[in-house]
PDB file of N, CA and C in Angstrom:
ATOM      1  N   UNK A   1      28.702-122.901  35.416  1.00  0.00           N
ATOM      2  CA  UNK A   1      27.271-122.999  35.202  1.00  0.00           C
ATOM      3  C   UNK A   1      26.744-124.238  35.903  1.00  0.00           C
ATOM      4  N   UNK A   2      25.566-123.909  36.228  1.00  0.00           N
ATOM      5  CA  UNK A   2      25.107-125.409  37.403  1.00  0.00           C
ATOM      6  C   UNK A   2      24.581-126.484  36.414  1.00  0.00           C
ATOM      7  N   UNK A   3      24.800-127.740  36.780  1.00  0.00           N
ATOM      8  CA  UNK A   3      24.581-128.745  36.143  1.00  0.00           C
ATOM      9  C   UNK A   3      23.441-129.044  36.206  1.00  0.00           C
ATOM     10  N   UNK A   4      22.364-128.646  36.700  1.00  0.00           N
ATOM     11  CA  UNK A   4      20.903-128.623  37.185  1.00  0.00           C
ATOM     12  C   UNK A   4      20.479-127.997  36.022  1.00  0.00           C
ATOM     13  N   UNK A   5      21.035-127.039  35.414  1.00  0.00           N
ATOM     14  CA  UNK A   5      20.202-125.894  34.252  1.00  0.00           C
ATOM     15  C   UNK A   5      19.265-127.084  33.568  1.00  0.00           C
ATOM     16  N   UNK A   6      18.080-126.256  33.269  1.00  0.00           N
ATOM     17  CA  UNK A   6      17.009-127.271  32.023  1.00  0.00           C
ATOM     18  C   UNK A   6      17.377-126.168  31.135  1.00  0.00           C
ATOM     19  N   UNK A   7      17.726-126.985  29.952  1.00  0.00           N
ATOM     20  CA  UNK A   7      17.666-126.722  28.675  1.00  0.00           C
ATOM     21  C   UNK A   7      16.336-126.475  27.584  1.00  0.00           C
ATOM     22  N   UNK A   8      15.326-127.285  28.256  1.00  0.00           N
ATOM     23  CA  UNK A   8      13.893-126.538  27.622  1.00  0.00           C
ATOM     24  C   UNK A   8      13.305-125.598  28.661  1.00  0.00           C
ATOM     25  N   UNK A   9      13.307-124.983  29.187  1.00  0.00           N
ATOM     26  CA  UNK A   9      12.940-124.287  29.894  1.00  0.00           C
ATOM     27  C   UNK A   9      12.711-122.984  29.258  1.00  0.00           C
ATOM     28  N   UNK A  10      11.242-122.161  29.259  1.00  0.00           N
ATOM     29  CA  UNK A  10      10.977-121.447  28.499  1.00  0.00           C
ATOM     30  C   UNK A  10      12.224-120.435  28.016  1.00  0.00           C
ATOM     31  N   UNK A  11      12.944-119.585  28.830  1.00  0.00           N
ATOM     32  CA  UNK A  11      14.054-118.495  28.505  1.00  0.00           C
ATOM     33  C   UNK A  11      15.056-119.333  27.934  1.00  0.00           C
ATOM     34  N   UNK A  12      15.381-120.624  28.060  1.00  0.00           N
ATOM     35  CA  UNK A  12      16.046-121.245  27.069  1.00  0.00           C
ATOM     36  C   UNK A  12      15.746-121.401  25.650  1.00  0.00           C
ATOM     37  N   UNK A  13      14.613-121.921  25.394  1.00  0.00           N
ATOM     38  CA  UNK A  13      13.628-121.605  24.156  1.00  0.00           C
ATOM     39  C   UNK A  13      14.046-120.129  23.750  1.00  0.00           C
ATOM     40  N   UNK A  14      13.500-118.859  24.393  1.00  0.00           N
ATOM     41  CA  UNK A  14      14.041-117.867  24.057  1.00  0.00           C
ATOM     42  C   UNK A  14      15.160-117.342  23.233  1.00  0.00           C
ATOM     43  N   UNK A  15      16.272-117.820  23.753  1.00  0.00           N
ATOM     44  CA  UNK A  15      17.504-117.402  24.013  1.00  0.00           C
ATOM     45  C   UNK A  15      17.910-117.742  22.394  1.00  0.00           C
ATOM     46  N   UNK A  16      17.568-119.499  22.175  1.00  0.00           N
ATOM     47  CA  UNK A  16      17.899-119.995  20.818  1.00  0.00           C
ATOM     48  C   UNK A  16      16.984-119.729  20.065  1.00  0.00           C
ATOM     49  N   UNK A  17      15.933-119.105  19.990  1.00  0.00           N
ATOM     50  CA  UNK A  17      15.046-118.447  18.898  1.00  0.00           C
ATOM     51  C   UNK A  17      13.619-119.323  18.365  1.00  0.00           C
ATOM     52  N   UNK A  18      14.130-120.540  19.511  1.00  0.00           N
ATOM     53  CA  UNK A  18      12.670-121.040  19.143  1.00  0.00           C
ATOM     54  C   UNK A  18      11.571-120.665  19.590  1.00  0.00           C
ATOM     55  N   UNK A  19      11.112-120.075  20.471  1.00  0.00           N
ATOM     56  CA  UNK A  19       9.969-118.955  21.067  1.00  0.00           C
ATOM     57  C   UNK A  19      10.386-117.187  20.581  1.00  0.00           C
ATOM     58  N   UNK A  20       9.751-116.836  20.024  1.00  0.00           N
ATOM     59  CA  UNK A  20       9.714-115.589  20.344  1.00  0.00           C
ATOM     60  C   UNK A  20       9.443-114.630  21.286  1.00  0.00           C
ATOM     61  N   UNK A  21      10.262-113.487  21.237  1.00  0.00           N
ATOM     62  CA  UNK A  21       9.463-112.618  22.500  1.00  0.00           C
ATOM     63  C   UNK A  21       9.803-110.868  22.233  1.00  0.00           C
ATOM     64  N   UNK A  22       9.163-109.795  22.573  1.00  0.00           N
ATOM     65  CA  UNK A  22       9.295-108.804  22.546  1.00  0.00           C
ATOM     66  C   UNK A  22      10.680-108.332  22.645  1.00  0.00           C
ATOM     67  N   UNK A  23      11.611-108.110  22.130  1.00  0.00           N
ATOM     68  CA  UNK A  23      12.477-107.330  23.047  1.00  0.00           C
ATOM     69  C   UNK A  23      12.864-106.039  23.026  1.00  0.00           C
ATOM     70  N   UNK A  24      13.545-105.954  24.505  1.00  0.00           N
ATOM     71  CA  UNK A  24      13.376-104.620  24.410  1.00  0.00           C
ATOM     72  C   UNK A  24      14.851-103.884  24.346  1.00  0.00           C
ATOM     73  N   UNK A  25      15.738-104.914  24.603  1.00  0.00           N
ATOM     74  CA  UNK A  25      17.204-104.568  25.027  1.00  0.00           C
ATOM     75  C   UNK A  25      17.992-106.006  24.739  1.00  0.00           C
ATOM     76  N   UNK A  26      19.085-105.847  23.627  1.00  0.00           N
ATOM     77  CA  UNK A  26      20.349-107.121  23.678  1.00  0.00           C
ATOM     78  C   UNK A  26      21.560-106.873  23.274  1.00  0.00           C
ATOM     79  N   UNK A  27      22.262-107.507  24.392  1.00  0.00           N
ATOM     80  CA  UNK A  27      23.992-106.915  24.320  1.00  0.00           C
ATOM     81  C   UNK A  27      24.351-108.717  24.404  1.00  0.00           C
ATOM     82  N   UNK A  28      26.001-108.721  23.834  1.00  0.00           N
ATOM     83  CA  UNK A  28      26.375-110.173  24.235  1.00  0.00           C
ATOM     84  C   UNK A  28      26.591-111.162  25.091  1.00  0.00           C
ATOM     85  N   UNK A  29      25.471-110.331  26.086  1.00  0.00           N
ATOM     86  CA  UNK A  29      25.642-111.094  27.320  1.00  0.00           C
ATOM     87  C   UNK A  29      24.430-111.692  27.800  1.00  0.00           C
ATOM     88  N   UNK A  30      23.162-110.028  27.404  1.00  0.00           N
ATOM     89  CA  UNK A  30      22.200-110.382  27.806  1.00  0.00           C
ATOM     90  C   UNK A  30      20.874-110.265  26.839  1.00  0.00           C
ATOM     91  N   UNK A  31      19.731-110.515  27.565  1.00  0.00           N
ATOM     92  CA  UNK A  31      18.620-110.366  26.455  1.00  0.00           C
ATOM     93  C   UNK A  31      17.515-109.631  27.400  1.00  0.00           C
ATOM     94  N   UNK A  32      16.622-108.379  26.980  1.00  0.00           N
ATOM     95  CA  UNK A  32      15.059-108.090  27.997  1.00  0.00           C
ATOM     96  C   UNK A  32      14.669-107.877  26.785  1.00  0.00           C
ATOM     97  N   UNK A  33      13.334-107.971  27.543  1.00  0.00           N
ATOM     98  CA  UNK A  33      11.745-108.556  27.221  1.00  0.00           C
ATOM     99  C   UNK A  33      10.787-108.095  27.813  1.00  0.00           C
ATOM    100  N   UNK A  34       9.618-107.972  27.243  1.00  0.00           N
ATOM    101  CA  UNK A  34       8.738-107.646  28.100  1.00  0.00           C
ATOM    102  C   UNK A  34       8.029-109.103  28.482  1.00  0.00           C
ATOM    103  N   UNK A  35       7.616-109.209  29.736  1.00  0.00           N
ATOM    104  CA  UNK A  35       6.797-110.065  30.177  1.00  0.00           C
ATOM    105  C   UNK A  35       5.379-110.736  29.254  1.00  0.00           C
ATOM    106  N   UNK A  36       5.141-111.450  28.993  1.00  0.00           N
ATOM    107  CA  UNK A  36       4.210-112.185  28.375  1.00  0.00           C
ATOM    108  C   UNK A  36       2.173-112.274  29.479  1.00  0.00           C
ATOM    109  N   UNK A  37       2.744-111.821  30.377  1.00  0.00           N
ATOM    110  CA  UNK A  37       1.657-111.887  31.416  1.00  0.00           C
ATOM    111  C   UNK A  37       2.297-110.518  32.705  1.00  0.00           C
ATOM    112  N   UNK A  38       2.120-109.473  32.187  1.00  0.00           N
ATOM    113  CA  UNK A  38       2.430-108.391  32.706  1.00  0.00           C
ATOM    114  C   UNK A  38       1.871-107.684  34.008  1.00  0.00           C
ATOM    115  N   UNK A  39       2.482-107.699  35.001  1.00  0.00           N
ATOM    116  CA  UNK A  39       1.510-107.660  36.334  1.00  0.00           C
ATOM    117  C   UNK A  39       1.516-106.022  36.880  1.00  0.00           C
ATOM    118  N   UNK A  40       2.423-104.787  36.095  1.00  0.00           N
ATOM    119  CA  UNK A  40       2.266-103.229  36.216  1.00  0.00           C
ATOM    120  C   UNK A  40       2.091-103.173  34.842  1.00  0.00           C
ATOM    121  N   UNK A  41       1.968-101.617  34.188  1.00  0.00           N
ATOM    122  CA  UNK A  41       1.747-101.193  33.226  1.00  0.00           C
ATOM    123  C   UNK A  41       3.082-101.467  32.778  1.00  0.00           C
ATOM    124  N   UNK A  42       4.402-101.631  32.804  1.00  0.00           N
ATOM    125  CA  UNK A  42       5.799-101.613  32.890  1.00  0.00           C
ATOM    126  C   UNK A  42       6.244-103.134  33.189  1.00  0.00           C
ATOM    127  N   UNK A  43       6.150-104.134  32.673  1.00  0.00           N
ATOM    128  CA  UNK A  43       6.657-105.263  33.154  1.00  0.00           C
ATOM    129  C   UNK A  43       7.917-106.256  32.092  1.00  0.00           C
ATOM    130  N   UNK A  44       9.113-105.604  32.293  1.00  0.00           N
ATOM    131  CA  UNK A  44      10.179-106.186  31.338  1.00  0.00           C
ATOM    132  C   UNK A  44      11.211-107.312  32.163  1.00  0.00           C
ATOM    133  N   UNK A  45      11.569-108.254  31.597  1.00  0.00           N
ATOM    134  CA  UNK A  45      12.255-109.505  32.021  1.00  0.00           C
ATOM    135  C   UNK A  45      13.791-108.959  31.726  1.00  0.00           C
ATOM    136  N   UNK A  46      14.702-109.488  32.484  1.00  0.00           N
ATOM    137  CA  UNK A  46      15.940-109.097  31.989  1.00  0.00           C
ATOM    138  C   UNK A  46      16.958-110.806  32.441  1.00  0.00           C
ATOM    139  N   UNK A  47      17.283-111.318  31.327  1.00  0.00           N
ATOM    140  CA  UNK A  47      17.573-112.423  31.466  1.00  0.00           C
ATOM    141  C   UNK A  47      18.856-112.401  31.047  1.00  0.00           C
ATOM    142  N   UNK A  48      19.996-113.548  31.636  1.00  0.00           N
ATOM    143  CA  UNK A  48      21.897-113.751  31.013  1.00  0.00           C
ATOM    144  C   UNK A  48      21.614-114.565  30.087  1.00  0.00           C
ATOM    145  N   UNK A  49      22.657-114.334  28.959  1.00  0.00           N
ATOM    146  CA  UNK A  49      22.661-114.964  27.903  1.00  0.00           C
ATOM    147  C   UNK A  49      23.018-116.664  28.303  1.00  0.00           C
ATOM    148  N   UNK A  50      23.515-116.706  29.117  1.00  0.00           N
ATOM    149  CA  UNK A  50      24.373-117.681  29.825  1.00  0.00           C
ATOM    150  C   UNK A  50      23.325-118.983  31.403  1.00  0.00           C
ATOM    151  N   UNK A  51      23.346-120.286  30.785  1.00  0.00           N
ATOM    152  CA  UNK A  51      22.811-121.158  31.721  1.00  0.00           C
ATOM    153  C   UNK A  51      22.852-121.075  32.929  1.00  0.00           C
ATOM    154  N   UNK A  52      22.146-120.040  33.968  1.00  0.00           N
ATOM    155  CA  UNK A  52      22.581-119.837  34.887  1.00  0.00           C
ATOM    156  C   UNK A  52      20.920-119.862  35.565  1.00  0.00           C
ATOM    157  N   UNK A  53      20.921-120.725  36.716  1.00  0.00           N
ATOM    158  CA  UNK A  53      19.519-121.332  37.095  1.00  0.00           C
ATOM    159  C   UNK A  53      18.853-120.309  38.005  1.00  0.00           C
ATOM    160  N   UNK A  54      19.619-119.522  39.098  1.00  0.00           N
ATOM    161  CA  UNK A  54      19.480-118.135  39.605  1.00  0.00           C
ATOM    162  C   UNK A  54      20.412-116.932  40.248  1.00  0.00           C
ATOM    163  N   UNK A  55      20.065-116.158  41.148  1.00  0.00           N
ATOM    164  CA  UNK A  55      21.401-114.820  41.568  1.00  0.00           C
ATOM    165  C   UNK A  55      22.154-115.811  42.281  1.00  0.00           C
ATOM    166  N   UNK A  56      22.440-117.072  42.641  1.00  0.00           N
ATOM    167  CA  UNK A  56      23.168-117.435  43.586  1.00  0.00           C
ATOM    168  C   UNK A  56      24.552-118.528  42.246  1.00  0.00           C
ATOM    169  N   UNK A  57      23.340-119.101  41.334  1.00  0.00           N
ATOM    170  CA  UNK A  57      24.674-119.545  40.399  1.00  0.00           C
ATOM    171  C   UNK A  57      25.043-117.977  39.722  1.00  0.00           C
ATOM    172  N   UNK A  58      24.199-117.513  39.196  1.00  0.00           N
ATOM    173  CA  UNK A  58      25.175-116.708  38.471  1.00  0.00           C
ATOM    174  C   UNK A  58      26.520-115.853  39.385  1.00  0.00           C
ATOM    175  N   UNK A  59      26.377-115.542  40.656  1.00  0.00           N
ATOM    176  CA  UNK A  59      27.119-114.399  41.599  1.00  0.00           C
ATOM    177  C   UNK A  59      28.309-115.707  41.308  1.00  0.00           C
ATOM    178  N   UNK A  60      27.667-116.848  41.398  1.00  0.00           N
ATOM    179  CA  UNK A  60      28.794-117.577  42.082  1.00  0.00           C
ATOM    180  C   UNK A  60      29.636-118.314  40.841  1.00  0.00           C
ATOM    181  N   UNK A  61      29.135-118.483  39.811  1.00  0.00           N
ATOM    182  CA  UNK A  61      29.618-119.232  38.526  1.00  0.00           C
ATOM    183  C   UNK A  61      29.944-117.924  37.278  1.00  0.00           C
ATOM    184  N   UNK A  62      29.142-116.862  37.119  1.00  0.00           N
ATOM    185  CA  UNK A  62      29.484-116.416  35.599  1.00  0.00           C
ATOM    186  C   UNK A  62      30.440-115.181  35.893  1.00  0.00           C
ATOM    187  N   UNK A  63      30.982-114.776  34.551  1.00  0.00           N
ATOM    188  CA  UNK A  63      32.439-114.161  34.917  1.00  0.00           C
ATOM    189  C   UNK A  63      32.196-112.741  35.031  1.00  0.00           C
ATOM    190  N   UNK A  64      33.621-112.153  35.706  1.00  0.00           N
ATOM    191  CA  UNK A  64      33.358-110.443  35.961  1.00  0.00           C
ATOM    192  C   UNK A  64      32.239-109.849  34.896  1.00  0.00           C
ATOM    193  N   UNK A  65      32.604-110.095  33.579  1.00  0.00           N
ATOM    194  CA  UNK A  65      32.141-109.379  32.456  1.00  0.00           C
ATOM    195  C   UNK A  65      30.798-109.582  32.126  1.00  0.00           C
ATOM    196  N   UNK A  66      29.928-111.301  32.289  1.00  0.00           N
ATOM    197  CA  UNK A  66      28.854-111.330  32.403  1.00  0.00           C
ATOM    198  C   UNK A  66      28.250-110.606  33.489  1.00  0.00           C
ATOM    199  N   UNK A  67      29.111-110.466  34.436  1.00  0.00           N
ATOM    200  CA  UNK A  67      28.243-109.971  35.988  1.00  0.00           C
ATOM    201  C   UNK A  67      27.968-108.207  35.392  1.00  0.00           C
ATOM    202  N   UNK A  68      29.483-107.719  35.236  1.00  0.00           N
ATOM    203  CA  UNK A  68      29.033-106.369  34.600  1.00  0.00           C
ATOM    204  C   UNK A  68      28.055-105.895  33.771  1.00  0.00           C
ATOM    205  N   UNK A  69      27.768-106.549  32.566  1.00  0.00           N
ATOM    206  CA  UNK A  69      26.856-106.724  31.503  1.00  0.00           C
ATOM    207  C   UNK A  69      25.393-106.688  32.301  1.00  0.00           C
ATOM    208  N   UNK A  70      25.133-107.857  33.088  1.00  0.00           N
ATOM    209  CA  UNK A  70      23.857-107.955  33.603  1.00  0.00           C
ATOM    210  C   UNK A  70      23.207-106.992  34.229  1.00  0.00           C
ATOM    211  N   UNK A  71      24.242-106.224  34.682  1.00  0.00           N
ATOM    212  CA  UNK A  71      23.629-104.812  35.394  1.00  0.00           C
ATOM    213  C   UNK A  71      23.485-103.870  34.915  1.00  0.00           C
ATOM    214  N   UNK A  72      24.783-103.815  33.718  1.00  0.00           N
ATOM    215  CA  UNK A  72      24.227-102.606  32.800  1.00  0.00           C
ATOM    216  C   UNK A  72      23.453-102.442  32.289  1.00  0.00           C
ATOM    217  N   UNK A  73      22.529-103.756  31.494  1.00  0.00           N
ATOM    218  CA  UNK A  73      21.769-104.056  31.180  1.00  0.00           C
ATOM    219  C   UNK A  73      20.486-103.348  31.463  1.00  0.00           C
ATOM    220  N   UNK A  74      20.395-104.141  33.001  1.00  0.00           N
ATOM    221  CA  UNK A  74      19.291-103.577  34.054  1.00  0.00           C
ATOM    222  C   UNK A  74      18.999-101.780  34.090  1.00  0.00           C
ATOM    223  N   UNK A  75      20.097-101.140  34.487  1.00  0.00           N
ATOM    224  CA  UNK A  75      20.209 -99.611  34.251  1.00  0.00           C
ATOM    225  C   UNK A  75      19.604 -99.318  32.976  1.00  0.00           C
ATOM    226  N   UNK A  76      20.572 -99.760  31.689  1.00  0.00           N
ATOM    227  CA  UNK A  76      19.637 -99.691  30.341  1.00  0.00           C
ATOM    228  C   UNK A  76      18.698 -99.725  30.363  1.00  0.00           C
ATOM    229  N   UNK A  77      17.652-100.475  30.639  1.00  0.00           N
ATOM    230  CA  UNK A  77      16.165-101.336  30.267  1.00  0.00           C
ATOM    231  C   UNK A  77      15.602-100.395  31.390  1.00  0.00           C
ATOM    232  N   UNK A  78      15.685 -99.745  31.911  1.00  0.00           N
ATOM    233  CA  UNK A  78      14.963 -98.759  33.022  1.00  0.00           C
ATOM    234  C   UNK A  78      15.172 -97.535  32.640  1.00  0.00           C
ATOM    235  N   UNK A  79      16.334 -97.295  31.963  1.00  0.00           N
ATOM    236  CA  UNK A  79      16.546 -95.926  30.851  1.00  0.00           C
ATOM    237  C   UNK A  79      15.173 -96.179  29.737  1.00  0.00           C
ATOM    238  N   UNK A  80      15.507 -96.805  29.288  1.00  0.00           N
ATOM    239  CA  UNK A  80      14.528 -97.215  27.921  1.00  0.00           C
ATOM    240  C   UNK A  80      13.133 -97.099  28.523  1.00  0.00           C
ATOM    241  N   UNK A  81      12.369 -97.473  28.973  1.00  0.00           N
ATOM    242  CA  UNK A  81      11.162 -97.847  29.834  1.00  0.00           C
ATOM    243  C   UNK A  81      11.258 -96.234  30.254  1.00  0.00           C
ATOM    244  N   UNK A  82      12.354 -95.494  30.872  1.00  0.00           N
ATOM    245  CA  UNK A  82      11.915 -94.051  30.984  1.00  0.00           C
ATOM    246  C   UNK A  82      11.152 -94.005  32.422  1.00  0.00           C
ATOM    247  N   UNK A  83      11.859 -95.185  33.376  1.00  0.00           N
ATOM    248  CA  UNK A  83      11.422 -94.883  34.871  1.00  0.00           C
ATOM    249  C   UNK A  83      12.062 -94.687  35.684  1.00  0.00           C
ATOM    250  N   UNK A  84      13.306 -94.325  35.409  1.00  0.00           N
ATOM    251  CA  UNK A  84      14.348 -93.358  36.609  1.00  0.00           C
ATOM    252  C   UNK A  84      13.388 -92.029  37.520  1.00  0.00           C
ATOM    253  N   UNK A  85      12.644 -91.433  36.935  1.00  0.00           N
ATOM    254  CA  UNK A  85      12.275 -90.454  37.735  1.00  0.00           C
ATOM    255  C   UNK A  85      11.030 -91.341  38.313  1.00  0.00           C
ATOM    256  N   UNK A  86       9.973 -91.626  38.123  1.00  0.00           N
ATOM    257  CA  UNK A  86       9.660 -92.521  38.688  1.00  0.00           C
ATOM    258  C   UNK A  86       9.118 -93.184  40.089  1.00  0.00           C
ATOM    259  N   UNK A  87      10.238 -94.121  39.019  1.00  0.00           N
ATOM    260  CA  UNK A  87      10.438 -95.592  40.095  1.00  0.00           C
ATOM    261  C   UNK A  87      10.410 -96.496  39.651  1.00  0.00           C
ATOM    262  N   UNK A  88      10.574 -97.709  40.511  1.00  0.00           N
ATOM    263  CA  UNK A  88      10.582 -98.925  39.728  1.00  0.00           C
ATOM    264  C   UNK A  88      10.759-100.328  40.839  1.00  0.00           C
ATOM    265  N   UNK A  89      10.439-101.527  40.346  1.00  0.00           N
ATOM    266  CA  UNK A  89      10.826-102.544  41.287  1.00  0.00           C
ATOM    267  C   UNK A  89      11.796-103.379  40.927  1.00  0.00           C
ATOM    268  N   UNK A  90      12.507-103.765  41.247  1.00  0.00           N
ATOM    269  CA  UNK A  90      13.463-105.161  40.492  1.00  0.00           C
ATOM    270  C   UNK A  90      12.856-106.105  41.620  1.00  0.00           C
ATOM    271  N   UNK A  91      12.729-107.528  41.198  1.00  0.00           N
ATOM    272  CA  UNK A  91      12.209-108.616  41.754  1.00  0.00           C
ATOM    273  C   UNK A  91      13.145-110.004  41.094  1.00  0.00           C
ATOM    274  N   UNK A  92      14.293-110.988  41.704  1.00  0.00           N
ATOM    275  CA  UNK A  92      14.263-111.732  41.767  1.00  0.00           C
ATOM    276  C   UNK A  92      13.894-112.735  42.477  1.00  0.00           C
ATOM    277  N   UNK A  93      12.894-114.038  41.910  1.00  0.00           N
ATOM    278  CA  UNK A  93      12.733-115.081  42.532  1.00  0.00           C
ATOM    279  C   UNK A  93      13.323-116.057  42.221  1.00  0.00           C
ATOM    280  N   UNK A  94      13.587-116.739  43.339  1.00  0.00           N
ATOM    281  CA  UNK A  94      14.828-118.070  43.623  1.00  0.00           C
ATOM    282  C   UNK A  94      13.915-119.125  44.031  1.00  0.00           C
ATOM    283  N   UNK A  95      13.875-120.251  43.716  1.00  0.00           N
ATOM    284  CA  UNK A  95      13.408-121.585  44.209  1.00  0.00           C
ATOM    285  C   UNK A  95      11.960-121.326  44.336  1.00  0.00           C
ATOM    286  N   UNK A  96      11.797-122.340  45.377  1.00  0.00           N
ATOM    287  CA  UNK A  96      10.276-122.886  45.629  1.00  0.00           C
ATOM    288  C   UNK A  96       9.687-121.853  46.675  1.00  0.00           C
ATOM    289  N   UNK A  97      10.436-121.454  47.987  1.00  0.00           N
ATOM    290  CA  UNK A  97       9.778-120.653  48.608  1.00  0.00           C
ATOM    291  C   UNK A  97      10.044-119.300  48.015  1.00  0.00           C
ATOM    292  N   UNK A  98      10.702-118.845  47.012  1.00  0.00           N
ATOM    293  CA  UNK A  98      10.405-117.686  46.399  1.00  0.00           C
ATOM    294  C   UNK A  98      10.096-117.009  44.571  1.00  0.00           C
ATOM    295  N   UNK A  99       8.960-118.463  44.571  1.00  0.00           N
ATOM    296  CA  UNK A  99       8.183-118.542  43.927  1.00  0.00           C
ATOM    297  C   UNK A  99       8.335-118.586  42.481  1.00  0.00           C
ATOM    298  N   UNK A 100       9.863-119.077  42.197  1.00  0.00           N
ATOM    299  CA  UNK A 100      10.322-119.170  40.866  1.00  0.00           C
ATOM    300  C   UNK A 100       9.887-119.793  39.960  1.00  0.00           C
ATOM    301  N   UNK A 101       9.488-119.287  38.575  1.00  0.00           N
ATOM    302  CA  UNK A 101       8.413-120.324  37.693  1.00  0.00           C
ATOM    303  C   UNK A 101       9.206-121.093  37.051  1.00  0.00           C
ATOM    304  N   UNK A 102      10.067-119.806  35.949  1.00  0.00           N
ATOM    305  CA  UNK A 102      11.547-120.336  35.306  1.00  0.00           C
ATOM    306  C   UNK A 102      13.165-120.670  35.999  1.00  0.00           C
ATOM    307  N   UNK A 103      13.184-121.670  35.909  1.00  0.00           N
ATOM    308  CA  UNK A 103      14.438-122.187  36.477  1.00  0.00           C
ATOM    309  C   UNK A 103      15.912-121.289  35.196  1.00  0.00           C
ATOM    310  N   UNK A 104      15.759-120.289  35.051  1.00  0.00           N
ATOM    311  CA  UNK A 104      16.868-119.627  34.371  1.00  0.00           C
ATOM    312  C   UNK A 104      16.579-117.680  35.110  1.00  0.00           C
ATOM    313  N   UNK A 105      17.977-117.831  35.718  1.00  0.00           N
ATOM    314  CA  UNK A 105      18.012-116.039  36.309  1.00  0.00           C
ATOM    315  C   UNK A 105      17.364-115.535  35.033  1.00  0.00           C
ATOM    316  N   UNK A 106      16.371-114.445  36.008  1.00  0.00           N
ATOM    317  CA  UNK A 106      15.699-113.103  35.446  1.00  0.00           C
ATOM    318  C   UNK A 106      15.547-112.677  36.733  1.00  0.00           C
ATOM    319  N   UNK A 107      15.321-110.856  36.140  1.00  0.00           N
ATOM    320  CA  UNK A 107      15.084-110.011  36.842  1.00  0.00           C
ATOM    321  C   UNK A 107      13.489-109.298  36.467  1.00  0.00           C
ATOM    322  N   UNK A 108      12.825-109.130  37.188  1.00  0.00           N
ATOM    323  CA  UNK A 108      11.705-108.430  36.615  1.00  0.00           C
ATOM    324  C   UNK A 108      11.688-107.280  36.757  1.00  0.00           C
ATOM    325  N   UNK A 109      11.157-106.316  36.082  1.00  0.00           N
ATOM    326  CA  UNK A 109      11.459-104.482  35.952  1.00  0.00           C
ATOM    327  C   UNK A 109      10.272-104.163  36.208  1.00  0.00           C
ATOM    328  N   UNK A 110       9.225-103.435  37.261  1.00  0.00           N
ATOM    329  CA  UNK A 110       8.346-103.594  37.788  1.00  0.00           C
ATOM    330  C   UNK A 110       8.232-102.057  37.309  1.00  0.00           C
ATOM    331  N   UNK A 111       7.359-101.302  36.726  1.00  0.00           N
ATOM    332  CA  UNK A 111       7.070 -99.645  37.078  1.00  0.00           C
ATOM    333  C   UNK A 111       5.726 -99.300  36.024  1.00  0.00           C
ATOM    334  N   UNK A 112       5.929 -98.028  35.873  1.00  0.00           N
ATOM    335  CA  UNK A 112       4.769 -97.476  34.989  1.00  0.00           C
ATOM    336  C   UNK A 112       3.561 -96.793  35.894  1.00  0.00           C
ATOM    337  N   UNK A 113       3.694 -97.310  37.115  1.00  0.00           N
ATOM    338  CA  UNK A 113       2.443 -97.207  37.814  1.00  0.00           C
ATOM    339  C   UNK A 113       2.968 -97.729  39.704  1.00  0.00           C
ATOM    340  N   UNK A 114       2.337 -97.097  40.325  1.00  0.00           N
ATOM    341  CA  UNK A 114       2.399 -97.534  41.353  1.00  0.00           C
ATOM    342  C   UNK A 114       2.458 -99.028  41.709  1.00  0.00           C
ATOM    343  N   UNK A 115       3.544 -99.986  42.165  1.00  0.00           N
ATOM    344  CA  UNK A 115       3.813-101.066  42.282  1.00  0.00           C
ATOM    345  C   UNK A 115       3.089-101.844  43.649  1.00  0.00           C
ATOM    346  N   UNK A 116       2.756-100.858  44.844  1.00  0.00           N
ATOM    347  CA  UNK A 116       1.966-101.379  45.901  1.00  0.00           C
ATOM    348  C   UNK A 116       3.893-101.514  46.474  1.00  0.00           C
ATOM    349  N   UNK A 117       2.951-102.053  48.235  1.00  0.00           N
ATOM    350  CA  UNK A 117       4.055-102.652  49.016  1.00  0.00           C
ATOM    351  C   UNK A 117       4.777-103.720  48.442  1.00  0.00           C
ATOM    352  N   UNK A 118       5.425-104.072  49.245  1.00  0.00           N
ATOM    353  CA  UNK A 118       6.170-105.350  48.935  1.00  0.00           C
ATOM    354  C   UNK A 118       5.073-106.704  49.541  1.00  0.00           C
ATOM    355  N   UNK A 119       4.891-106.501  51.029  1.00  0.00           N
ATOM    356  CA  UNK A 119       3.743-107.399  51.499  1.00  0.00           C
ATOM    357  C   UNK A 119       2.734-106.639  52.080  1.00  0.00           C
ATOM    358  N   UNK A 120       1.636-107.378  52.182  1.00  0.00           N
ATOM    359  CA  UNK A 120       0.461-106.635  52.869  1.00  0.00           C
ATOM    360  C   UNK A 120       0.865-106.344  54.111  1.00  0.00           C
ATOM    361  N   UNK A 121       0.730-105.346  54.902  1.00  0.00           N
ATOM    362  CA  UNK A 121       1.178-104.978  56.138  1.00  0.00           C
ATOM    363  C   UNK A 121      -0.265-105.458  56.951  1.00  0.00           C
ATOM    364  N   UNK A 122       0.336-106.237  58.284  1.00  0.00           N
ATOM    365  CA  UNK A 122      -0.873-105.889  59.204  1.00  0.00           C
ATOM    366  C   UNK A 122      -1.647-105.228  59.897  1.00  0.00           C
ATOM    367  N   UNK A 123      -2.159-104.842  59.955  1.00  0.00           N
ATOM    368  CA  UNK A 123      -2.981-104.089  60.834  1.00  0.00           C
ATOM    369  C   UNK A 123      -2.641-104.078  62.315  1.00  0.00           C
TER     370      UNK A 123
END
C-alpha cells in the first residue's frame, strides 16, 4: 500500500463508518455506492476496501484476491444497476491531469441513459 494514502480522505471516512453512504454492493474486499453528486441517471462508485491511492498502486501493491474481488465486484454492481444490456461507462481518474478528486481508487459506473462521447469531437 503507498505510503502517500490520506487517511481522512472522504472514502476513507467511508470505509470506517464515519460518513455514510448509499450502498449498493459489499464483499470483504470491497464497498459501491452510489455517487453523492451523480452525473447519469446511473452513477455508482466502486471502491477497495484496502489503502490504495489509484489503478497503478492497487495493480501494483494489492493481492491476487483483492485484485479478483475488485472486478467481481464491478460485474456485480452493473448486474444490480441492470445495465448489461444497455451499457455502461467505467471511468477511472488518476492524479492531477486526470482529474482525481479522491486520492483513494474508485471506479465510477456510468449508465441509465446515454453517457455522450468520451471527448467532444472536432469538427
Amino acid at each position: 500500500m503507498s505510503g502517500l494514502y490520506d487517511q481522512q480522505n472522504i472514502f476513507a471516512k467511508i470505509l470506517r463508518g464515519d460518513i455514510p453512504c448509499n450502498k449498493v454492493d459489499e464483499c470483504d474486499h470491497t464497498l459501491s455506492f452510489y455517487d453523492i453528486q451523480p452525473q447519469r441517471k446511473v452513477h455508482i462508485l466502486v471502491i477497495p476496501k484496502g489503502a490504495y491511492t489509484d489503478m497503478t498502486d492497487f495493480c501494483t501493491n494489492a493481492s491476487a484476491e483483492e485484485q479478483t474481488a475488485y472486478f467481481a465486484a464491478i460485474a456485480r454492481v452493473v448486474g444490480i444497476a441492470g445495465l448489461e444490456k444497455s451499457g455502461y461507462r467505467l471511468i477511472a481518474n488518476t492524479g492531477t491531469d486526470g482529474h482525481q478528486d479522491v486520492p483513494h481508487l474508485h471506479i465510477h459506473i456510468l449508465g441509465g441513459e446515454a453517457v455522450g462521447p468520451m471527448l467532444h469531437r472536432k469538427a
